[in-house]
N, C-alpha and C. Protein backbone atom coordinates (compact mmCIF):
# COMPACT_ATOMS: atom_id res chain seq x y z
N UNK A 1 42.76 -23.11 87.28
CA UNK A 1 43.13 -21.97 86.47
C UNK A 1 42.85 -20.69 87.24
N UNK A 2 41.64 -20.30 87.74
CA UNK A 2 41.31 -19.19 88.94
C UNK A 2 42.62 -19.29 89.99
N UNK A 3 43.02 -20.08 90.60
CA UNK A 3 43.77 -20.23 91.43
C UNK A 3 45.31 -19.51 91.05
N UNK A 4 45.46 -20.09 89.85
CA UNK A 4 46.68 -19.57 89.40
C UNK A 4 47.42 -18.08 89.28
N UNK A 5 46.05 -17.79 88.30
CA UNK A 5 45.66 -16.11 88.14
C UNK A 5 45.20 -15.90 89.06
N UNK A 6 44.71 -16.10 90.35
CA UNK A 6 44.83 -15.41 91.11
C UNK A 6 45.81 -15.10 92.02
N UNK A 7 46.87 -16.06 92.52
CA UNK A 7 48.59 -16.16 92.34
C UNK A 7 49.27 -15.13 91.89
N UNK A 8 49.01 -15.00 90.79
CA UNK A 8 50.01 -13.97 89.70
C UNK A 8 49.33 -13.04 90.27
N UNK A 9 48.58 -12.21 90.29
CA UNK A 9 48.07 -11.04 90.50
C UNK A 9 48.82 -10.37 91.67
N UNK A 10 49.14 -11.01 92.52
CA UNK A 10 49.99 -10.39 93.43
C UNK A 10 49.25 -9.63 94.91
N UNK A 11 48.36 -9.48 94.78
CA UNK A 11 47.80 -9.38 96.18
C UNK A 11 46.73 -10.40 96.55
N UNK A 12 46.80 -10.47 97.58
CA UNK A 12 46.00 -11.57 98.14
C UNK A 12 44.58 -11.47 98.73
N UNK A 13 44.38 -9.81 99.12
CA UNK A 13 43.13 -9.97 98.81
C UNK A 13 41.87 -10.15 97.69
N UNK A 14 42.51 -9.68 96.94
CA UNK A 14 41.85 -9.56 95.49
C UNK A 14 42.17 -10.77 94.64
N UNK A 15 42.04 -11.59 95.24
CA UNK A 15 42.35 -13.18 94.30
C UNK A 15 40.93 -13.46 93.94
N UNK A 16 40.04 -12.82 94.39
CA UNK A 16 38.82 -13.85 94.00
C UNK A 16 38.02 -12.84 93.01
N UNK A 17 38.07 -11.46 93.37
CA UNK A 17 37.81 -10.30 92.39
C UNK A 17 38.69 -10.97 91.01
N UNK A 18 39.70 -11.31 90.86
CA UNK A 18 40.54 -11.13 89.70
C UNK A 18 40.30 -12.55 88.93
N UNK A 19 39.29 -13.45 89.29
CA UNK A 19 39.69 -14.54 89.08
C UNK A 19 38.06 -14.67 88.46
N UNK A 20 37.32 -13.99 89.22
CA UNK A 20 35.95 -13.40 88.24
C UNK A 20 36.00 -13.03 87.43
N UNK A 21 36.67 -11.88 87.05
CA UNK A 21 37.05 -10.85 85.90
C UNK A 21 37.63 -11.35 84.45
N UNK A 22 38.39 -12.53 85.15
CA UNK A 22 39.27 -13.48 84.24
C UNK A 22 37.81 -14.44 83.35
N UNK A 23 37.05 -15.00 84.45
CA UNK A 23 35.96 -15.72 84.07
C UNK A 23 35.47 -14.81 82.85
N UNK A 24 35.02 -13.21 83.58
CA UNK A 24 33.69 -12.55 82.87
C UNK A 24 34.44 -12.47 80.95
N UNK A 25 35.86 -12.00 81.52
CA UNK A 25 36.27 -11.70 80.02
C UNK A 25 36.33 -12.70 78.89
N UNK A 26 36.81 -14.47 79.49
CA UNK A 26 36.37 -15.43 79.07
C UNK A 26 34.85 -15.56 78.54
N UNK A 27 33.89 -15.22 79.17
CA UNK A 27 33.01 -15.61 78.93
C UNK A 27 32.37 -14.24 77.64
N UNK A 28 32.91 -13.00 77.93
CA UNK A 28 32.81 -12.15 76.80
C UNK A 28 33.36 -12.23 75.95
N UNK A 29 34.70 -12.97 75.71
CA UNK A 29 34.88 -13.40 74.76
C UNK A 29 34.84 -14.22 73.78
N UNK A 30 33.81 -15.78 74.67
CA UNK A 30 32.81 -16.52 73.94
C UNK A 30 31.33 -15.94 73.59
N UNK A 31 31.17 -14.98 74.57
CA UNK A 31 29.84 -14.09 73.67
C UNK A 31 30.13 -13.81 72.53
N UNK A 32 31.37 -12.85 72.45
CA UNK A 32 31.79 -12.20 71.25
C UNK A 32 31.84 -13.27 70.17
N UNK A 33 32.91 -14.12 70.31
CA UNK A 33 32.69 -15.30 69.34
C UNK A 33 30.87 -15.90 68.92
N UNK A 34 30.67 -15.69 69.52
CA UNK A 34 28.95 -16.21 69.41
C UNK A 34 28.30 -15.18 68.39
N UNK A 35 28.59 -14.17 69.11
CA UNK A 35 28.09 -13.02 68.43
C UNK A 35 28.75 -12.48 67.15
N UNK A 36 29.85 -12.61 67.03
CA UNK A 36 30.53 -13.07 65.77
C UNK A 36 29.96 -14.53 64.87
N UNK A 37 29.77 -15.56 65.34
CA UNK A 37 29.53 -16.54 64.39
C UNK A 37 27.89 -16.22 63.95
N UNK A 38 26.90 -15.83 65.04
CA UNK A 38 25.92 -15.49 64.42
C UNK A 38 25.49 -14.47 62.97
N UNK A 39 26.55 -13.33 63.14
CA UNK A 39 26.78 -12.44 62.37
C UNK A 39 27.29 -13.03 60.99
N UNK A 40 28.08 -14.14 61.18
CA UNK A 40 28.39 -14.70 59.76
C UNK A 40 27.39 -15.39 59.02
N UNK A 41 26.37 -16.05 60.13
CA UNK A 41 25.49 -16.93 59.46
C UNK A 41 24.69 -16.05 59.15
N UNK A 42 24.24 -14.84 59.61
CA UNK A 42 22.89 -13.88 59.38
C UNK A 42 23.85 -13.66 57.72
N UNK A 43 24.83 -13.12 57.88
CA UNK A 43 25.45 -12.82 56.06
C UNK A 43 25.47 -13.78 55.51
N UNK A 44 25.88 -14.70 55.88
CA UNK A 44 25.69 -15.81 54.70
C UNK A 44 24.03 -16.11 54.04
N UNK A 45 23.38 -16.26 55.23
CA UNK A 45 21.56 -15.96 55.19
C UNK A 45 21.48 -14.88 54.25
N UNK A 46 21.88 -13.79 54.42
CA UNK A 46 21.09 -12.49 53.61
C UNK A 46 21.61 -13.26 52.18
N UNK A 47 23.06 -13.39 52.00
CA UNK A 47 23.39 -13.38 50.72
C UNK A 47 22.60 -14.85 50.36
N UNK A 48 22.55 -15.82 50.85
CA UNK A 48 21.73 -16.61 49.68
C UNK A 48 20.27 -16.47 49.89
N UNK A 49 19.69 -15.74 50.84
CA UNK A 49 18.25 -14.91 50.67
C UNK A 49 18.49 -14.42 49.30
N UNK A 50 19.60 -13.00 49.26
CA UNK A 50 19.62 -12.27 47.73
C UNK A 50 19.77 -13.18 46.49
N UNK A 51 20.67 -13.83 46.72
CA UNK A 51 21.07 -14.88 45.21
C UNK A 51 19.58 -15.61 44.82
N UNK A 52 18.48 -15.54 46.23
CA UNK A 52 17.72 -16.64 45.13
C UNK A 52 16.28 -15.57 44.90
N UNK A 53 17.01 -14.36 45.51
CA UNK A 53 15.96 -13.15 44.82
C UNK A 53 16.30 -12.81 43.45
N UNK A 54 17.13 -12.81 43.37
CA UNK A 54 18.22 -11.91 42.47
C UNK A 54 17.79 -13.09 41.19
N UNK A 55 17.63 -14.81 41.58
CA UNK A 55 17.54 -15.84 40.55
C UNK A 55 15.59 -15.72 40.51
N UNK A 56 15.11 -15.16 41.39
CA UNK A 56 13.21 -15.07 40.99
C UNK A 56 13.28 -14.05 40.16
N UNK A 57 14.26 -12.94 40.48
CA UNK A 57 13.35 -11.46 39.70
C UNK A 57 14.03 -12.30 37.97
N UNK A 58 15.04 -12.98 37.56
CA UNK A 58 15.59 -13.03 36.34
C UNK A 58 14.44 -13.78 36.11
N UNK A 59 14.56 -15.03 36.55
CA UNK A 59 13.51 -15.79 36.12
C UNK A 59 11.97 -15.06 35.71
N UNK A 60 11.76 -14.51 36.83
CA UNK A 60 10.32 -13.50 36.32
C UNK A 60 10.53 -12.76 34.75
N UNK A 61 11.90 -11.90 34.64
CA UNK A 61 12.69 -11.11 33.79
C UNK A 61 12.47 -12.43 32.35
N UNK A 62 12.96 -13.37 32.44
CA UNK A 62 12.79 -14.87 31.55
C UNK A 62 11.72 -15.36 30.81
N UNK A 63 10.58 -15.24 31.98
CA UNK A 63 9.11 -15.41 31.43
C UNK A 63 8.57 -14.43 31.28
N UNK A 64 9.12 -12.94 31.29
CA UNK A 64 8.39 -11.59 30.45
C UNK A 64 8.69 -11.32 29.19
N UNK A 65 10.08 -12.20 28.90
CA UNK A 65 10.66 -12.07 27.85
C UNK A 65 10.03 -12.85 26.97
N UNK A 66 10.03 -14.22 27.23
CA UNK A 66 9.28 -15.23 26.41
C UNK A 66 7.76 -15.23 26.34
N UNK A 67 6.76 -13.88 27.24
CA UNK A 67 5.50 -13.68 27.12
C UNK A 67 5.64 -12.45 25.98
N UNK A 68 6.36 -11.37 25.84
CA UNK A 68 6.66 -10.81 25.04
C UNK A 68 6.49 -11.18 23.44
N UNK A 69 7.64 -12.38 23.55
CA UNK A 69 7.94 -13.08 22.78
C UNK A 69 6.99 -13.68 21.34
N UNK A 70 6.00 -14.37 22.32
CA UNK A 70 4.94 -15.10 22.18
C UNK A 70 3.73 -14.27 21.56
N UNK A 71 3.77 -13.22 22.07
CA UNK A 71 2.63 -12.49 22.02
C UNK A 71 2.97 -11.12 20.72
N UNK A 72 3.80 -10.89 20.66
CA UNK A 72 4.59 -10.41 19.36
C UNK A 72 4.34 -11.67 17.80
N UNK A 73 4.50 -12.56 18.37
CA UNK A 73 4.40 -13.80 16.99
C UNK A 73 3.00 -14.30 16.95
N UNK A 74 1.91 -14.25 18.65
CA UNK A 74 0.57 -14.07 17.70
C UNK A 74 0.17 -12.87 17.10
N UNK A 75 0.49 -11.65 17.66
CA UNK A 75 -0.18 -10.81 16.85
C UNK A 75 0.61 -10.36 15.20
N UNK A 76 1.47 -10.92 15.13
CA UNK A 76 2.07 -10.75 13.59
C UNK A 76 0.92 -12.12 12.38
N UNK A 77 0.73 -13.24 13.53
CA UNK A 77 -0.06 -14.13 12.34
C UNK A 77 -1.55 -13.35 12.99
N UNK A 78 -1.63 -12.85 13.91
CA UNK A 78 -3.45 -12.13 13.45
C UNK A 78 -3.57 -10.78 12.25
N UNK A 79 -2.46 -10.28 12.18
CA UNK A 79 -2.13 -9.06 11.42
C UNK A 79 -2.17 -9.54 10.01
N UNK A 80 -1.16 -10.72 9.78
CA UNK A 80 -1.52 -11.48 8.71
C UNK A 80 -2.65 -12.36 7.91
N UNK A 81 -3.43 -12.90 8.94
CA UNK A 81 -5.07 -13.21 8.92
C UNK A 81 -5.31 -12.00 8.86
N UNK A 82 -5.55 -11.06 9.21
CA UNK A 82 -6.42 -9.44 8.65
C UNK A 82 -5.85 -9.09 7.79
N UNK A 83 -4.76 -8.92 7.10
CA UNK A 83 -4.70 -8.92 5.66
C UNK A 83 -4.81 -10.11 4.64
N UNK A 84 -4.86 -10.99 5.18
CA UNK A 84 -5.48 -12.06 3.74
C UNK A 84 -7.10 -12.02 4.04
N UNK A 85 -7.64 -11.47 5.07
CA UNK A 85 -8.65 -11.54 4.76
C UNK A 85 -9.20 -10.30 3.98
N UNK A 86 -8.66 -9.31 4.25
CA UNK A 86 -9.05 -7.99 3.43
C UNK A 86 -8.98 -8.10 2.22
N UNK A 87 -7.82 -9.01 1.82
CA UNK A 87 -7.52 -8.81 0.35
C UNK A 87 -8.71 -9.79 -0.33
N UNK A 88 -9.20 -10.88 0.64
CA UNK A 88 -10.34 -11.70 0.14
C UNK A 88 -11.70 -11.01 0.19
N UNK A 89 -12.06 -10.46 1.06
CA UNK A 89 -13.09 -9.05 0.97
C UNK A 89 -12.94 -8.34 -0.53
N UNK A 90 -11.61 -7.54 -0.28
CA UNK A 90 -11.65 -6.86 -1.55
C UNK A 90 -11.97 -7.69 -3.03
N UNK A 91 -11.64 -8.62 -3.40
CA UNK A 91 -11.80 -9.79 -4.19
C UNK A 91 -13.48 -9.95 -4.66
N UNK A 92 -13.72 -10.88 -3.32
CA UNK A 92 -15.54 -10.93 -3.56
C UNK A 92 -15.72 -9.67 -3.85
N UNK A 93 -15.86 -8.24 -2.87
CA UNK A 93 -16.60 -7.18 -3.38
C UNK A 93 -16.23 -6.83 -5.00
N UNK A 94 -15.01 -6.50 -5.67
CA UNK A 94 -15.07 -6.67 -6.97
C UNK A 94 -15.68 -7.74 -7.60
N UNK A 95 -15.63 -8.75 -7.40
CA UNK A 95 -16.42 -9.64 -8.27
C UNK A 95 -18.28 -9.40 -7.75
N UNK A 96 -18.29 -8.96 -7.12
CA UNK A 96 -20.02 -8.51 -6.76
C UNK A 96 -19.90 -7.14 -7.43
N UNK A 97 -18.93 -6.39 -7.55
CA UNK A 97 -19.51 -5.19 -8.57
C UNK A 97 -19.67 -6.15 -9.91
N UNK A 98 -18.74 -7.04 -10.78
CA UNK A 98 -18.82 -7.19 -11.85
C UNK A 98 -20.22 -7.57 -12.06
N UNK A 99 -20.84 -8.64 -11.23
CA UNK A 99 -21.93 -9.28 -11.13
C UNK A 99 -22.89 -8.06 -10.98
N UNK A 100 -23.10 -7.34 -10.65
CA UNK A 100 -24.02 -6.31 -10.61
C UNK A 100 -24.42 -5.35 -11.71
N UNK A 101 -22.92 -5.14 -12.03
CA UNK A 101 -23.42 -4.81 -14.29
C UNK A 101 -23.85 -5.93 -14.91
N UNK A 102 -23.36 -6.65 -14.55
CA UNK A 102 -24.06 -8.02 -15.47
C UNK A 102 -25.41 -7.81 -15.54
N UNK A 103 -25.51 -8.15 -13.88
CA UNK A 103 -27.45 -8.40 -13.93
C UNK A 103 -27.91 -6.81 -14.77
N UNK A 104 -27.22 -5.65 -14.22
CA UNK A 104 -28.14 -4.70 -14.95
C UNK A 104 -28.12 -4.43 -16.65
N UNK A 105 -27.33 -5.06 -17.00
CA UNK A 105 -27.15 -5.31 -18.48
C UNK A 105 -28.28 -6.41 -18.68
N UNK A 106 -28.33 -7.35 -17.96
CA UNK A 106 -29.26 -8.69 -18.88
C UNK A 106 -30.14 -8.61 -18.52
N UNK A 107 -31.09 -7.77 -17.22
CA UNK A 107 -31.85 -6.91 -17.05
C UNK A 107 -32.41 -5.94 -18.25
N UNK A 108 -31.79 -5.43 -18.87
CA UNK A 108 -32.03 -4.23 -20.24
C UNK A 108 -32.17 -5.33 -21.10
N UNK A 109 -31.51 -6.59 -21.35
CA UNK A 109 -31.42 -7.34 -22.57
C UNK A 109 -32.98 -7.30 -22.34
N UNK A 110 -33.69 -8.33 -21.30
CA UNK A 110 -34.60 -8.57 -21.10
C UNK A 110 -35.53 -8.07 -21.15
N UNK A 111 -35.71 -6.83 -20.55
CA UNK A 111 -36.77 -6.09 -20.79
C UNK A 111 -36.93 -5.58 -22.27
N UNK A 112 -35.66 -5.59 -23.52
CA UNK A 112 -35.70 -5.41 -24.77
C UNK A 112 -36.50 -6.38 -25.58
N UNK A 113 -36.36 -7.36 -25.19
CA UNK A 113 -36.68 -9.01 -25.48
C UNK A 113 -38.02 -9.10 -25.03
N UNK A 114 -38.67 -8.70 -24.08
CA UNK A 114 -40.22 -8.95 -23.84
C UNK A 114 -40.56 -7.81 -24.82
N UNK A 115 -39.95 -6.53 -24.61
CA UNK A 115 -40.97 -5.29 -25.37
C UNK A 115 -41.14 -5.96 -27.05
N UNK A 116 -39.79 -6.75 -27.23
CA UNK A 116 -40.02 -7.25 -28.80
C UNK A 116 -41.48 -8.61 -28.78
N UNK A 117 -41.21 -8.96 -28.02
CA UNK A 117 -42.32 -10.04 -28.05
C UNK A 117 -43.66 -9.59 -27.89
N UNK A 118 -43.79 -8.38 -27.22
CA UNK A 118 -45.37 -7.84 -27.31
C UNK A 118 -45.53 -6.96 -28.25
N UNK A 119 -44.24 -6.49 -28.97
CA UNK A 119 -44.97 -5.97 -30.33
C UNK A 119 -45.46 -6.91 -31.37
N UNK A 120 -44.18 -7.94 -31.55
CA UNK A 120 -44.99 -8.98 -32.31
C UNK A 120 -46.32 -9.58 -31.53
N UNK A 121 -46.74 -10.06 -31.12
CA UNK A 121 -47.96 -10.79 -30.19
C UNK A 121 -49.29 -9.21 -30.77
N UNK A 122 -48.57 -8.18 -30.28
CA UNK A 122 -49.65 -7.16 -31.26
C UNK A 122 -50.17 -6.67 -32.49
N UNK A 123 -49.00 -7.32 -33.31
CA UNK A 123 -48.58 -6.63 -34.57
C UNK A 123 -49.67 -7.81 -35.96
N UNK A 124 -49.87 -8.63 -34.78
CA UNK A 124 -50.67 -9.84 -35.84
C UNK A 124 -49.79 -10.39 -37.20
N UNK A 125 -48.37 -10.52 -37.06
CA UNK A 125 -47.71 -11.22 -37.90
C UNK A 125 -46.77 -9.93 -38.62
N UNK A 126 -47.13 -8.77 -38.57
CA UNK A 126 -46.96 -7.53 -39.75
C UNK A 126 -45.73 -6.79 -38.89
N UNK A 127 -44.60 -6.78 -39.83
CA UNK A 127 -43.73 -6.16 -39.18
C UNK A 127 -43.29 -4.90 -40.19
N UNK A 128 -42.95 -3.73 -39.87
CA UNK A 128 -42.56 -3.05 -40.91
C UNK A 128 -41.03 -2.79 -40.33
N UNK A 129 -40.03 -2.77 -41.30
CA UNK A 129 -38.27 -2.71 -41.48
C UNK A 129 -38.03 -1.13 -41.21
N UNK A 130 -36.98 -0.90 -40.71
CA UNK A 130 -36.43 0.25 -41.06
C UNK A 130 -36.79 1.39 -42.27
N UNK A 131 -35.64 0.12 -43.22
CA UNK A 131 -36.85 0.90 -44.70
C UNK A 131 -37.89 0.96 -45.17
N UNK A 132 -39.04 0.79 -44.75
CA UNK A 132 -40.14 0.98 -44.25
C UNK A 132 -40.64 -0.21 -45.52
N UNK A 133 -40.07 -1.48 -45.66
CA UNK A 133 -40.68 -2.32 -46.05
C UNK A 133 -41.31 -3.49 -45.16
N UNK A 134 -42.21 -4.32 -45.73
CA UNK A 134 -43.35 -4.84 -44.99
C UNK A 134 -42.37 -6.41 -44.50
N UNK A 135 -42.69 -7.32 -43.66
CA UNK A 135 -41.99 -8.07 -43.63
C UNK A 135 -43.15 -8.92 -42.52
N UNK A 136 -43.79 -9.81 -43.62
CA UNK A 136 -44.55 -10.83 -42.88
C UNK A 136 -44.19 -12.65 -42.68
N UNK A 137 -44.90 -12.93 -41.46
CA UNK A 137 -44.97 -14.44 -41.12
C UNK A 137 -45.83 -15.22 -40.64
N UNK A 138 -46.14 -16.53 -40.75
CA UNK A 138 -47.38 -16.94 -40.68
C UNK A 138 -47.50 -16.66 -39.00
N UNK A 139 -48.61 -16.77 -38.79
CA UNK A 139 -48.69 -16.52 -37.43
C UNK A 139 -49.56 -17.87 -37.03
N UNK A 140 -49.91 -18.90 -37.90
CA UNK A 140 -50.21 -19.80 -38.02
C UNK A 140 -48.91 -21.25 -37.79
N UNK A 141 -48.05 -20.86 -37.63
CA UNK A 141 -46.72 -21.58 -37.60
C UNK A 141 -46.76 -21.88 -35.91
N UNK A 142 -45.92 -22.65 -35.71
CA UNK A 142 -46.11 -23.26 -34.02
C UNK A 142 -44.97 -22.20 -33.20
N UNK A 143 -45.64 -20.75 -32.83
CA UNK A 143 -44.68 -20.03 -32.22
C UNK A 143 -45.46 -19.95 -30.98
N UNK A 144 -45.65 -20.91 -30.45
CA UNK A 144 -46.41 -20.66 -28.93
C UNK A 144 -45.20 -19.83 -27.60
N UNK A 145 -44.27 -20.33 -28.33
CA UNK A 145 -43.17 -19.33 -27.19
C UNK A 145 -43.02 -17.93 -27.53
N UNK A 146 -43.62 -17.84 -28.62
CA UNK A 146 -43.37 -16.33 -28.32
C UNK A 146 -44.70 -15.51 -27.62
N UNK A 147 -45.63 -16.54 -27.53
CA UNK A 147 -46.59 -15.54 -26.51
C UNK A 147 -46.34 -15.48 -24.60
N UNK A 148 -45.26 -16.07 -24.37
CA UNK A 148 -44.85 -16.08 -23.33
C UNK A 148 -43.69 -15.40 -23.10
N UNK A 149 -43.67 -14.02 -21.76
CA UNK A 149 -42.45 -12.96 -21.43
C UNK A 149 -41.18 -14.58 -21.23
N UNK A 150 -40.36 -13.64 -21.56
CA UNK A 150 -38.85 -14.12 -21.38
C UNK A 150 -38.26 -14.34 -19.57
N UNK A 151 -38.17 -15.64 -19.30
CA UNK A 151 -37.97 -14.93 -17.97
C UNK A 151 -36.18 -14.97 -17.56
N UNK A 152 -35.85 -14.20 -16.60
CA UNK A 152 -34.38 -14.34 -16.07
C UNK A 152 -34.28 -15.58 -15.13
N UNK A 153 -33.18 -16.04 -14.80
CA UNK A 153 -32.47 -17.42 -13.89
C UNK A 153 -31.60 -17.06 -13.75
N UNK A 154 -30.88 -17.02 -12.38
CA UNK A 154 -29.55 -17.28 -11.90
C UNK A 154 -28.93 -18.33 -12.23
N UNK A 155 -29.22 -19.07 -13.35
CA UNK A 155 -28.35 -20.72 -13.87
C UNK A 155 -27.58 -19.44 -15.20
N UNK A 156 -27.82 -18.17 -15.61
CA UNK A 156 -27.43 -17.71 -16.48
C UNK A 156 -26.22 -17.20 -16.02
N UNK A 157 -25.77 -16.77 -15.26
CA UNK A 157 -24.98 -16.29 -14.26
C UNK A 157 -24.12 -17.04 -13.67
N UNK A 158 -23.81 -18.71 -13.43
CA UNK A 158 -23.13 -18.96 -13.66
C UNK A 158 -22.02 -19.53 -14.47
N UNK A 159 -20.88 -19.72 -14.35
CA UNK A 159 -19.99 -19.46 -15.10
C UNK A 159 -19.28 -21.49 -15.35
């Protein structure tokens, strides 16, 4: 092939100059091709480098969504546990006010109820009425409970 092209060229000294030249451009033009096919594979490289960036960041994008998600639906049932529990707070504490007039009511009963028992226990049987009539009882009769205060129990209290 050198031989040929160098033939055609037409002078005869320069057959071997021209037959180099022929080589070099051959061979720049398998560089080029080289350097061309590398260039395709480096793009093809970047782009499925990007496609499987492009498929991490969604995926990441996927599991922020479904941490979102998740974390939105526990804190709606903790929101909901803090209001059933408030409303159960509020509950007991009303029923501990009711309980608290109670006791201070049967508290007053009580202390009414002993003061009556130590007037009788003083009175030696003799009671005088409103209308200032007399109103007696044996004191000889089996009232041993009434010389003993009245006492309170929490068995009264429940229900």
């Amino acid at each position: 092939m050198a031989s040929s092209s160098g033939t055609s060229s037409g002078s005869g000294s320069g057959s071997g100059s021209g037959s180099s030249l022929l080589q070099n451009s051959g061979s720049e033009e398998d560089l080029q091709a080289l350097m061309d096919q590398r260039k395709r594979k480096r793009m093809i490289s970047n782009r499925e480098s990007a496609r499987r960036s492009r498929m991490r960041k969604q995926k990441h994008l996927d599991d922020l969504v479904s941490q979102v998600t998740k974390l939105r639906k526990e804190n709606q049932e903790m929101l909901t546990s803090v209001n059933i529990t408030t409303q159960q707070y509020l509950s007991v504490e009303a029923e501990n006010s009711v309980l608290r007039a109670q006791i201070g009511e049967l508290s007053n009963r009580l202390e009414s109820l002993n003061e009556i028992v130590g007037v009788m226990n003083s009175s030696n049987g003799v009671f005088v009425e409103p209308n200032n009539s007399f109103f007696f009882f044996n004191p000889l009769s089996n009232m041993s409970y009434m010389n003993q205060p009245i006492m309170a129990s929490s068995d009264i209290l429940q229900y």
